[in-house]
Protein backbone atom coordinates (compact mmCIF):
# COMPACT_ATOMS: atom_id res chain seq x y z
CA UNK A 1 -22.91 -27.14 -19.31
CA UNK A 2 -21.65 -25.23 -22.48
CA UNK A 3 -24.25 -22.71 -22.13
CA UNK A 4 -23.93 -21.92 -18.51
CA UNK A 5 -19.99 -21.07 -19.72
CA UNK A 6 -20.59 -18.87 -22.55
CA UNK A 7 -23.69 -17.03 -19.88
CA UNK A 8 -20.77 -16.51 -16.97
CA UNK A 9 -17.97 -15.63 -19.74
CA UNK A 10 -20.75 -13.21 -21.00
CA UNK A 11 -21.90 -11.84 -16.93
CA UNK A 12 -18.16 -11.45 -16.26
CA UNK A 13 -17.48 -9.36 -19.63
CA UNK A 14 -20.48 -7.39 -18.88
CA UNK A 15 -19.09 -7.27 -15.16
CA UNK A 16 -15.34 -5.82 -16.45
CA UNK A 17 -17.03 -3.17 -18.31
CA UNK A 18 -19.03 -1.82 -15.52
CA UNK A 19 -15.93 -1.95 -13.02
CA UNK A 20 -14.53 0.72 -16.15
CA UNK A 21 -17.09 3.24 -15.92
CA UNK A 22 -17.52 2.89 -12.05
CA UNK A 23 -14.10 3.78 -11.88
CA UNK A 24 -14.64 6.92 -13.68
CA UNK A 25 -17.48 7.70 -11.82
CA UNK A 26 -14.97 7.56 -8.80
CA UNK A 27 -17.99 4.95 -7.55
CA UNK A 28 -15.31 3.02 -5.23
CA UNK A 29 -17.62 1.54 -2.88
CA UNK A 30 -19.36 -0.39 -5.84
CA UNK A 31 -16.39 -1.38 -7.79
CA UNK A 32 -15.17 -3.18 -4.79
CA UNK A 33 -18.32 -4.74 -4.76
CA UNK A 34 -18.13 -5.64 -8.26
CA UNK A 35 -14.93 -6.89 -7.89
CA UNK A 36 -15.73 -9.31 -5.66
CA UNK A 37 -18.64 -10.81 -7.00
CA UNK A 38 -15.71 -11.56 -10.43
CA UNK A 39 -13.32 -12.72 -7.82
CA UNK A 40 -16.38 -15.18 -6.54
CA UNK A 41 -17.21 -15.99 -9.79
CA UNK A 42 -13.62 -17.21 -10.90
CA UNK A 43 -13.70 -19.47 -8.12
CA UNK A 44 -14.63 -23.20 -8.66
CA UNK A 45 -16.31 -23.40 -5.04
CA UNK A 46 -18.22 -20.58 -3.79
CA UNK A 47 -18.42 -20.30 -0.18
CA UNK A 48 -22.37 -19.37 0.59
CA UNK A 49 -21.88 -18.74 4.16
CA UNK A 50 -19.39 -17.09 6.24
CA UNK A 51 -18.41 -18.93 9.58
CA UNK A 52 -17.28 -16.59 12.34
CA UNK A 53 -15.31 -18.45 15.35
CA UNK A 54 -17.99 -18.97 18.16
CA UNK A 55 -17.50 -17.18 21.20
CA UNK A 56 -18.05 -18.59 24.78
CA UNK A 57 -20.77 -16.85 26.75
CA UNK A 58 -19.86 -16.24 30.20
């Protein structure tokens, strides 16, 4: 389990320095993205799917 730590510390440092130069490349669209995927990671449960309220069919 210690290694899978130090891997995501590692992924997530590697993560905050490419949300630093996509800012300066004014690349918004992908630092959102990025920024997600570190707000995802920080989580202790990761929701895999997304459940939309069903709709009735008339």
């Amino acid at each position: 389990m210690m290694e899978r730590d130090v891997m995501q510390g590692r992924a997530a440092d590697l993560m905050r320095e490419a949300l630093v130069l996509l800012d300066r490349l004014d690349a918004d669209l992908a630092a959102v993205h990025l920024q997600w995927a570190l707000d995802l990671m920080r989580q202790k449960s990761i929701t895999t799917r997304l459940r939309a309220p069903k709709r009735k069919i008339r």
